[in-house]
N, C-alpha and C. Protein backbone atom coordinates (compact mmCIF):
# COMPACT_ATOMS: atom_id res chain seq x y z
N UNK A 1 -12.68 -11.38 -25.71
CA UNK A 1 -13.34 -11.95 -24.55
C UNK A 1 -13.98 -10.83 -23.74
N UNK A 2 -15.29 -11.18 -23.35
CA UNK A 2 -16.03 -9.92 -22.50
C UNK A 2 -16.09 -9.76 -21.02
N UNK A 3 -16.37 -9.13 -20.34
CA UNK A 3 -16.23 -9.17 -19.03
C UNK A 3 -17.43 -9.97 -18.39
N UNK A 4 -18.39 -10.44 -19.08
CA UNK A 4 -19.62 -11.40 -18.41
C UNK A 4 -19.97 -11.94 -19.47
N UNK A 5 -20.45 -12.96 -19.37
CA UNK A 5 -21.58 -13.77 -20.50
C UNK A 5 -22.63 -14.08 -20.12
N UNK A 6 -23.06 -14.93 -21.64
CA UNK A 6 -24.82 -15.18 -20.89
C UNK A 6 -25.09 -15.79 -19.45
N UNK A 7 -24.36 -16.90 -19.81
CA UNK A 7 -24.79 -18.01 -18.04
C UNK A 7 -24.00 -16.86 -17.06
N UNK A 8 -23.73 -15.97 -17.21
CA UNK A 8 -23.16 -14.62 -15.90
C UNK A 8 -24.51 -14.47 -15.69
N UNK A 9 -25.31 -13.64 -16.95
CA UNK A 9 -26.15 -13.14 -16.39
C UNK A 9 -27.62 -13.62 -16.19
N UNK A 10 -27.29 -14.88 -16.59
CA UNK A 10 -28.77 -16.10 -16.84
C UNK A 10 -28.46 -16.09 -15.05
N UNK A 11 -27.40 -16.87 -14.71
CA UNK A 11 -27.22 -16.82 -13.17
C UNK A 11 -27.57 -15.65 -11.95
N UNK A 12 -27.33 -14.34 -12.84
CA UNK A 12 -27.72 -13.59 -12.40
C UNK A 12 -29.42 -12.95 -11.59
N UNK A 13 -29.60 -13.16 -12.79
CA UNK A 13 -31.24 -13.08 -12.90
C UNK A 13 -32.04 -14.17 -12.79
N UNK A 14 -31.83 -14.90 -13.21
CA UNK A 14 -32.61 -16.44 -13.21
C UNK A 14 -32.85 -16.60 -14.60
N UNK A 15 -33.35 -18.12 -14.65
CA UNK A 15 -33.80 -18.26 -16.13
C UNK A 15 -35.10 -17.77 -16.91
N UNK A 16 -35.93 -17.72 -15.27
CA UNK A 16 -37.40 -17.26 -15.74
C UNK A 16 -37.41 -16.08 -16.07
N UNK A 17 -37.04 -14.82 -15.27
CA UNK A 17 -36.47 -13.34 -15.86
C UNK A 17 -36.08 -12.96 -16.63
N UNK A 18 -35.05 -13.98 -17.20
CA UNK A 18 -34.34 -13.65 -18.66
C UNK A 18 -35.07 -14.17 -19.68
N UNK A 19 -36.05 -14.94 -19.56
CA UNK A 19 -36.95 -15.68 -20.42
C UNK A 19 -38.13 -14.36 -20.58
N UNK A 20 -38.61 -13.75 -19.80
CA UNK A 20 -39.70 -12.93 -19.33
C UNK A 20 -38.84 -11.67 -20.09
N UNK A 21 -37.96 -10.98 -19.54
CA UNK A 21 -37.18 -10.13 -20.71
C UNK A 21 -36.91 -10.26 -22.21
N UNK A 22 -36.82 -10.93 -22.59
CA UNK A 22 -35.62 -11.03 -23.97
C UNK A 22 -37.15 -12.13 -24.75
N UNK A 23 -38.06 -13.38 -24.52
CA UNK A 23 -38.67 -13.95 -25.23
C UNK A 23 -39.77 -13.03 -25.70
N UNK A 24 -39.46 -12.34 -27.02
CA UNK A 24 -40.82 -11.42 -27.88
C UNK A 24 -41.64 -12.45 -28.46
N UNK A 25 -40.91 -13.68 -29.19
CA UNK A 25 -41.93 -14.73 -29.85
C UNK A 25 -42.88 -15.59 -28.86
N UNK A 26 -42.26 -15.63 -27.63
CA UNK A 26 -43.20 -16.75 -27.06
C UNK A 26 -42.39 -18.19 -27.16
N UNK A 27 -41.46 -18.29 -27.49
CA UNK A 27 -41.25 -19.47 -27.33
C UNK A 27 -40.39 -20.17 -26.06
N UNK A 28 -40.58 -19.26 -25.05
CA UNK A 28 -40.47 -19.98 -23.54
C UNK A 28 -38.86 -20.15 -23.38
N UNK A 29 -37.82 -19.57 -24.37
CA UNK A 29 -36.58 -19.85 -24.21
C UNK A 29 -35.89 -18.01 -24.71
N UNK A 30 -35.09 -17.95 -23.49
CA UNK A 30 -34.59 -16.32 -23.62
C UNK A 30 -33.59 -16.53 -24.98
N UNK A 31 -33.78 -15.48 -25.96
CA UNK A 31 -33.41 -15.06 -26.87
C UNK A 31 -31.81 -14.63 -26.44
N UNK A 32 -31.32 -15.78 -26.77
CA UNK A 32 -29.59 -15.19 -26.87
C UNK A 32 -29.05 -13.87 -27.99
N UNK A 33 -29.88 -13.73 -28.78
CA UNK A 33 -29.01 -12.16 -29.40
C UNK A 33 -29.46 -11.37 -28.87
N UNK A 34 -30.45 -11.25 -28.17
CA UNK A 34 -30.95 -9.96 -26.72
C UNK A 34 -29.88 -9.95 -25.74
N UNK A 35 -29.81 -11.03 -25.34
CA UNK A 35 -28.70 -11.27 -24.21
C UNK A 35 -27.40 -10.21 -24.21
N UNK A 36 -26.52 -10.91 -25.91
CA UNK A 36 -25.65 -11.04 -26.44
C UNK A 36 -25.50 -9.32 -26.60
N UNK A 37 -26.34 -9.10 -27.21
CA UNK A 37 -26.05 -7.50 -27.64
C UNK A 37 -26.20 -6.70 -26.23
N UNK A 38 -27.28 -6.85 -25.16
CA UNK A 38 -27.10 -6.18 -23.94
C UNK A 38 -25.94 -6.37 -23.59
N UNK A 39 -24.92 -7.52 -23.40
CA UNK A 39 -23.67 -7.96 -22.91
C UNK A 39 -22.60 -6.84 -23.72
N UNK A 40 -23.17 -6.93 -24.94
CA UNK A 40 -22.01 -6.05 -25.84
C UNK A 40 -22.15 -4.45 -25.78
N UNK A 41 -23.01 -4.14 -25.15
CA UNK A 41 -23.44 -2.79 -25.26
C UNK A 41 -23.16 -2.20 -23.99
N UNK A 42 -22.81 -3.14 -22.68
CA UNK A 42 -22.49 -2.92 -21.36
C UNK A 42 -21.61 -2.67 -21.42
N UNK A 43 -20.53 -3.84 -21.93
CA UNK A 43 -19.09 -3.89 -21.89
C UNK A 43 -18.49 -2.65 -22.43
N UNK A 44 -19.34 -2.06 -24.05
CA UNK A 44 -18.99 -0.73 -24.21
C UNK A 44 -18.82 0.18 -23.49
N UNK A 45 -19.82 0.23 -22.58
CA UNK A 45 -19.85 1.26 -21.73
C UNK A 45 -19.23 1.22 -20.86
N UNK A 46 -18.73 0.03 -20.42
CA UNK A 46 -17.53 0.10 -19.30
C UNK A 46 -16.24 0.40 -19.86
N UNK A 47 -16.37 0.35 -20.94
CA UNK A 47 -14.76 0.23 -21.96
C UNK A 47 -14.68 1.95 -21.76
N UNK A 48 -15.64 2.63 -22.25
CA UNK A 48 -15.69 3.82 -22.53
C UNK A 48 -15.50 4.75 -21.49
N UNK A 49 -15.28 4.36 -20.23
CA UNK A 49 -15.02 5.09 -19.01
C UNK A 49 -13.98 4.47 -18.43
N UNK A 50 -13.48 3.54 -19.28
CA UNK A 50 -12.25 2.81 -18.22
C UNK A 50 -10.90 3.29 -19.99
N UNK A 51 -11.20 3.38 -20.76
CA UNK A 51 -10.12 3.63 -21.54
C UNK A 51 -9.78 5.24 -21.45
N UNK A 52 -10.23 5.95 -20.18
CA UNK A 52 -9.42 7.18 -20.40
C UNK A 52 -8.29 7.29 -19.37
N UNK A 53 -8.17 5.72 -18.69
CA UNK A 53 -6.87 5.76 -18.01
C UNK A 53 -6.18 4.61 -18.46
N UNK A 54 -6.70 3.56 -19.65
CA UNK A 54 -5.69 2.61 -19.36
C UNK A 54 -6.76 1.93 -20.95
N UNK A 55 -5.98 1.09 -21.25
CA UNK A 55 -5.91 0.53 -22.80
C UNK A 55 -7.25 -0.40 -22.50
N UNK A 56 -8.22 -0.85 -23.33
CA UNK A 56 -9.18 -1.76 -23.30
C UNK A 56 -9.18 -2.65 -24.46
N UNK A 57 -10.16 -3.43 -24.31
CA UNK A 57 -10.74 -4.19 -23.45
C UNK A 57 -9.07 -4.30 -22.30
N UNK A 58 -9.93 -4.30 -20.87
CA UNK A 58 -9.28 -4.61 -19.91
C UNK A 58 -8.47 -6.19 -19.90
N UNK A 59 -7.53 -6.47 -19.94
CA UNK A 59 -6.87 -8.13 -20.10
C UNK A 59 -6.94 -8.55 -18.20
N UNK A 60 -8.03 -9.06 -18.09
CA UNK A 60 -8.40 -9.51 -16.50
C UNK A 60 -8.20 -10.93 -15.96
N UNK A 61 -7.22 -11.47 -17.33
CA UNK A 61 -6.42 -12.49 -16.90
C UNK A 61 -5.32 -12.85 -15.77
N UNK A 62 -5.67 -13.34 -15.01
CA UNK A 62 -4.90 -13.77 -13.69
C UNK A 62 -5.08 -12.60 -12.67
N UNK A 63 -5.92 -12.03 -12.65
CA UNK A 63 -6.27 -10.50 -11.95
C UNK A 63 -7.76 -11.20 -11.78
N UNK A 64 -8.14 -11.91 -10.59
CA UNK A 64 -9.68 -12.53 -10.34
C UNK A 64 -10.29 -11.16 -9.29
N UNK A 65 -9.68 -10.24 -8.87
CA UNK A 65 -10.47 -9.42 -8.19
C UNK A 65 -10.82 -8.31 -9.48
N UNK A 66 -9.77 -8.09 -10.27
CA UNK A 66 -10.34 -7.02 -11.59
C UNK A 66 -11.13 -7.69 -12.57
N UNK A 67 -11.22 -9.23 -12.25
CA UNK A 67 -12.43 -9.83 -13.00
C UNK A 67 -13.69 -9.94 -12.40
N UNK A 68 -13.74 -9.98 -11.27
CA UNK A 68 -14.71 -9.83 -10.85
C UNK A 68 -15.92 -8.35 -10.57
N UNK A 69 -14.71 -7.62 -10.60
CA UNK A 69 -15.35 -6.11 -10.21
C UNK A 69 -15.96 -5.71 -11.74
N UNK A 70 -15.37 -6.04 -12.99
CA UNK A 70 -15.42 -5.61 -14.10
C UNK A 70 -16.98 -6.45 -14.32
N UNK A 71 -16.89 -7.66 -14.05
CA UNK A 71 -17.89 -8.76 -14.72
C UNK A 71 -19.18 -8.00 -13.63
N UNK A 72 -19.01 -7.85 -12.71
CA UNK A 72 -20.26 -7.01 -11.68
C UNK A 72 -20.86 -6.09 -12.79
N UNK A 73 -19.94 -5.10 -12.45
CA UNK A 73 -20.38 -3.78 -13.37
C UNK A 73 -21.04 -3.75 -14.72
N UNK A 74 -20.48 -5.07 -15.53
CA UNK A 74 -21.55 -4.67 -16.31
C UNK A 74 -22.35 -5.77 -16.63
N UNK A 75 -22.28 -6.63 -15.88
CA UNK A 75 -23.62 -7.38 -15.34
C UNK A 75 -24.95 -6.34 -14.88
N UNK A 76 -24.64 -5.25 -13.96
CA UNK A 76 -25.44 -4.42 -13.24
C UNK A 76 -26.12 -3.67 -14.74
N UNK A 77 -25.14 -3.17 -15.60
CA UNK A 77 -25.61 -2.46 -17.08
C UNK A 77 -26.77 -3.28 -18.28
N UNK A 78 -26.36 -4.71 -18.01
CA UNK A 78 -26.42 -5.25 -18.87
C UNK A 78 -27.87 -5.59 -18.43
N UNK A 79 -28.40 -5.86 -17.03
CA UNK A 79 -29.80 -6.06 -16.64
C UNK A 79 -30.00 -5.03 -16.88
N UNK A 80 -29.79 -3.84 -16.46
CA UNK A 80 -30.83 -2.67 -16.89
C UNK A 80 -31.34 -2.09 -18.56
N UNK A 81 -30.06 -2.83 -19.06
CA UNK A 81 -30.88 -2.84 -20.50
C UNK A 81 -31.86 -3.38 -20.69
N UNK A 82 -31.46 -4.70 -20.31
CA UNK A 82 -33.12 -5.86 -20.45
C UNK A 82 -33.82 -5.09 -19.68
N UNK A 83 -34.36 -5.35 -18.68
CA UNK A 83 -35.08 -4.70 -17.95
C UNK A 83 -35.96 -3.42 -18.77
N UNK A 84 -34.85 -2.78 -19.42
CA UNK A 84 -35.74 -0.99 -19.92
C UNK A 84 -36.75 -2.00 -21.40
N UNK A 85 -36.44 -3.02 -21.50
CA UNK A 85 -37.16 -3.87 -22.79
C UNK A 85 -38.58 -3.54 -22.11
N UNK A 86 -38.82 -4.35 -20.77
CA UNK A 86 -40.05 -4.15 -20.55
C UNK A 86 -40.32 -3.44 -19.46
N UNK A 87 -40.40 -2.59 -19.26
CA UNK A 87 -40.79 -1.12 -18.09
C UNK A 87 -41.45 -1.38 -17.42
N UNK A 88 -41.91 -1.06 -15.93
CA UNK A 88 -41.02 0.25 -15.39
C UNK A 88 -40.09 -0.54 -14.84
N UNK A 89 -38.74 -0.49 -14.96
CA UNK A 89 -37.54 -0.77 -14.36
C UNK A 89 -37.55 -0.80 -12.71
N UNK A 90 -37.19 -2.10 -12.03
CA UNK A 90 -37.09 -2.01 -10.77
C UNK A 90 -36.25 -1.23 -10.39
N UNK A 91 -36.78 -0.60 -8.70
CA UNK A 91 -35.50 0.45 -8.51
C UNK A 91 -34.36 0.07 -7.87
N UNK A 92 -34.51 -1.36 -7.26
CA UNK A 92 -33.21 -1.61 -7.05
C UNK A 92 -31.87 -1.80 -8.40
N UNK A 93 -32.65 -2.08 -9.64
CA UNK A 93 -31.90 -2.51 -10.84
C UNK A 93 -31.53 -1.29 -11.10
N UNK A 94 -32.55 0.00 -10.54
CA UNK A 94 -31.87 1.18 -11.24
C UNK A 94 -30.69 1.73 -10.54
N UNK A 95 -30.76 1.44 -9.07
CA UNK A 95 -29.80 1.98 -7.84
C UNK A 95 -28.39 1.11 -8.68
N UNK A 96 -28.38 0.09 -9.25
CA UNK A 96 -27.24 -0.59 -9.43
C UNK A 96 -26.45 0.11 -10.72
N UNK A 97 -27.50 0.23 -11.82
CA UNK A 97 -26.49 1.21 -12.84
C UNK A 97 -26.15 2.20 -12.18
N UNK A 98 -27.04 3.28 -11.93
CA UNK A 98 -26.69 4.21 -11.27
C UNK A 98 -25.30 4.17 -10.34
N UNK A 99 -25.13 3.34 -9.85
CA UNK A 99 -24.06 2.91 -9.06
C UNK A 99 -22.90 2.92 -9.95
N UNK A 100 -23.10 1.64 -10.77
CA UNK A 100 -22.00 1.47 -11.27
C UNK A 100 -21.88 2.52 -12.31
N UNK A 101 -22.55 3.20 -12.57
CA UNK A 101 -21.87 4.50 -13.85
C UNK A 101 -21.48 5.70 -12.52
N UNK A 102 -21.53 5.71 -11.40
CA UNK A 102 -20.94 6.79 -11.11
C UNK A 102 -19.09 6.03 -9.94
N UNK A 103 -19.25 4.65 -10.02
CA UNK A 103 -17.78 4.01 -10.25
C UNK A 103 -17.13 4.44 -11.63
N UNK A 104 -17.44 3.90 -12.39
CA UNK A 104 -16.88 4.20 -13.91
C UNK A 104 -16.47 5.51 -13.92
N UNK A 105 -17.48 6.98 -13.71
CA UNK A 105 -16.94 7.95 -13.79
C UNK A 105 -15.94 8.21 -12.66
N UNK A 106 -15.90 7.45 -11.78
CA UNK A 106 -14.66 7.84 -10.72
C UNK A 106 -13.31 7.24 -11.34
N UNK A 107 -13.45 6.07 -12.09
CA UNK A 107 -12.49 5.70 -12.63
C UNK A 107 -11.74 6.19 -13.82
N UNK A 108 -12.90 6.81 -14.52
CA UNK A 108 -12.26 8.01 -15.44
C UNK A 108 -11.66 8.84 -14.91
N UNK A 109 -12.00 9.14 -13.96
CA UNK A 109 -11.47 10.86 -13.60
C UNK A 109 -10.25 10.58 -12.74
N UNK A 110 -9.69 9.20 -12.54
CA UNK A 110 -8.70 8.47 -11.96
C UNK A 110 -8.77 8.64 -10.30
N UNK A 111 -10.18 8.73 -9.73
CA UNK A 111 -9.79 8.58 -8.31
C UNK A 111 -10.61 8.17 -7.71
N UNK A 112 -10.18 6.46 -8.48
CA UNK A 112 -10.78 4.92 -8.49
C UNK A 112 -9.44 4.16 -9.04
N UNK A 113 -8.78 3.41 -8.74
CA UNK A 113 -7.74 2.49 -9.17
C UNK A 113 -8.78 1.24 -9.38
N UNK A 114 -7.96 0.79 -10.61
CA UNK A 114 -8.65 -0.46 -10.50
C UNK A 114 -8.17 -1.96 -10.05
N UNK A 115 -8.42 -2.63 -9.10
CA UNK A 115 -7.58 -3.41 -8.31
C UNK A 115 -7.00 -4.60 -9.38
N UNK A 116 -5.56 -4.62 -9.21
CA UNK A 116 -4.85 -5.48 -9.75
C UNK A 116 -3.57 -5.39 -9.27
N UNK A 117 -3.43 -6.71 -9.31
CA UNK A 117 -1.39 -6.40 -8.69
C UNK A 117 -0.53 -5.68 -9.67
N UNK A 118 -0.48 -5.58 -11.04
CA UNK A 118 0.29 -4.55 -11.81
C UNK A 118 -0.74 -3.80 -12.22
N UNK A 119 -0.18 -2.56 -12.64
CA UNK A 119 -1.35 -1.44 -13.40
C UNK A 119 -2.02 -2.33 -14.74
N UNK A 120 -3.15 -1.90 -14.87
CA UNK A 120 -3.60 -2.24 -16.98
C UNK A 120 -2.53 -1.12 -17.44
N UNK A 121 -2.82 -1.92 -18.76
CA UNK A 121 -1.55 -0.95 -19.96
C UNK A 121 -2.50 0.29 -19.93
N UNK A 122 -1.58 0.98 -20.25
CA UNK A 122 -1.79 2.41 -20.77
C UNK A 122 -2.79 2.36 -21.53
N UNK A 123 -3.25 3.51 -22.00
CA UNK A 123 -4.33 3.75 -23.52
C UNK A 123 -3.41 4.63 -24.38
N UNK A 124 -2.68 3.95 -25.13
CA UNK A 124 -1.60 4.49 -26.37
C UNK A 124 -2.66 6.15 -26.95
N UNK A 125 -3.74 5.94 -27.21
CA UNK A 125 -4.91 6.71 -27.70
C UNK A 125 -5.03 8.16 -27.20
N UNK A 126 -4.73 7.97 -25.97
CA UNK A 126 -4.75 8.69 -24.49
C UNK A 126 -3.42 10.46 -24.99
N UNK A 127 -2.52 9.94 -25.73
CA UNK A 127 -1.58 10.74 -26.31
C UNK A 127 -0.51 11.27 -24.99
N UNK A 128 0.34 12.02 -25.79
CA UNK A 128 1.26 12.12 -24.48
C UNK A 128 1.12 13.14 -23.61
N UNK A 129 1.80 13.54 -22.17
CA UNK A 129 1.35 13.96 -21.50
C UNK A 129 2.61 15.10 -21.32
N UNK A 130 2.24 16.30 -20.66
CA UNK A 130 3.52 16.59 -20.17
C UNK A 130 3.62 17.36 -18.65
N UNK A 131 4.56 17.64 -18.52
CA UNK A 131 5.35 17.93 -17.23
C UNK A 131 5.95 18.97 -17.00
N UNK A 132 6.16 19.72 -15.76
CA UNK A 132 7.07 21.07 -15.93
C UNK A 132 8.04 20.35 -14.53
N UNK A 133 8.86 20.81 -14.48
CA UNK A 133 10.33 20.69 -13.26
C UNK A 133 11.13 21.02 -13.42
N UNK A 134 11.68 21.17 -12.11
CA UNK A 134 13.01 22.31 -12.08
C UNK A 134 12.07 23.78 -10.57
N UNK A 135 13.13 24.21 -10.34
CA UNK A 135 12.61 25.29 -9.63
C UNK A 135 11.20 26.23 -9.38
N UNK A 136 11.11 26.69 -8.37
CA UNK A 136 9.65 27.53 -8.26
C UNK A 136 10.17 28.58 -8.85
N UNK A 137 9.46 29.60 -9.66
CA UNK A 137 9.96 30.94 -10.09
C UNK A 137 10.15 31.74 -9.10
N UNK A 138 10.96 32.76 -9.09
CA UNK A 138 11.48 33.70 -7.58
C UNK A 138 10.87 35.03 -8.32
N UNK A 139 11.61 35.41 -9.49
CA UNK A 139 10.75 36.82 -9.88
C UNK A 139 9.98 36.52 -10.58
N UNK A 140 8.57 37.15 -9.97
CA UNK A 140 7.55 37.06 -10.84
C UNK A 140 6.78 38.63 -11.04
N UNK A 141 5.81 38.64 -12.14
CA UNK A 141 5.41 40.32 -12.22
C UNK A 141 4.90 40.73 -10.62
N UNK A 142 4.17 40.24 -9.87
CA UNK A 142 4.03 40.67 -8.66
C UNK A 142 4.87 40.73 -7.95
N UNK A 143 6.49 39.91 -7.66
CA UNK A 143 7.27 40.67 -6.56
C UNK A 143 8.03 41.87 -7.40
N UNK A 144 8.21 41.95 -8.29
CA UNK A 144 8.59 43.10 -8.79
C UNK A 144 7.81 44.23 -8.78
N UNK A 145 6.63 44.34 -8.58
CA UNK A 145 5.80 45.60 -8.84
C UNK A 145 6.59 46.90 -6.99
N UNK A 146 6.72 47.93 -8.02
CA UNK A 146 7.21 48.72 -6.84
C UNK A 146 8.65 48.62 -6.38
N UNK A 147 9.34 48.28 -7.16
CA UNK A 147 10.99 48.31 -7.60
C UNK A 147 11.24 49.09 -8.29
């Protein structure tokens, strides 16, 4: 299951826009595997900046604020693909990726939580981590120098 679908982003844009994007033949009805693959190619990209803290696809079941923030984001990706179909890209459409890829990279770099009442799972992928504890060192080569 993806974080938006077509009627996300048919709603999004309108029908005439998405018709005006995605129809190459002319036949007055937006091409759902344009849609479909922009949808799949967004979601990648959100996957790909959100699995270096936590397992993907994101499970945004019963979590309607991490469904919503997720389904934004790459709603915002997923027009600017269409959009780059036929150029020059509006700049508000561009302010919005732009946007949302420099969320994503905050969320990689983990200082962005992503809102939900329990954490997402881990990313098993991610490998293990480690830790040092126990005491501060007292001798070190600098307090010794000159003893």
């Amino acid at each position: 299951m993806g974080y938006a679908n077509a009627n996300d982003l048919q709603e999004r844009l309108g029908t005439a826009l998405l018709v005006q994007l995605t129809d190459d033949t002319g036949s007055g009805a937006f091409d759902e595997s344009k849609v479909a693959e922009a949808l799949e190619a967004a979601q990648g990209e959100v996957n790909s900046y959100v699995a270096r803290r936590c397992g993907v696809p994101v499970d945004v079941g019963g979590e309607p604020s991490l469904a919503a923030v997720l389904k934004s984001i790459t709603l915002d990706l997923a027009a600017h693909r269409l959009h780059m179909r036929r150029p020059p890209v509006p700049d508000d459409v561009r302010r919005k990726r732009e946007s949302a890829l420099q969320w994503l990279e905050r969320v990689a770099a983990g200082e962005v939580v992503l809102p939900s009442a329990a954490a997402p799972a881990g990313n098993p992928a991610a490998g293990l981590g480690a830790a040092v504890t126990g005491n501060v060192r007292i001798l070190t080569r600098d307090s010794l120098k000159g003893l």
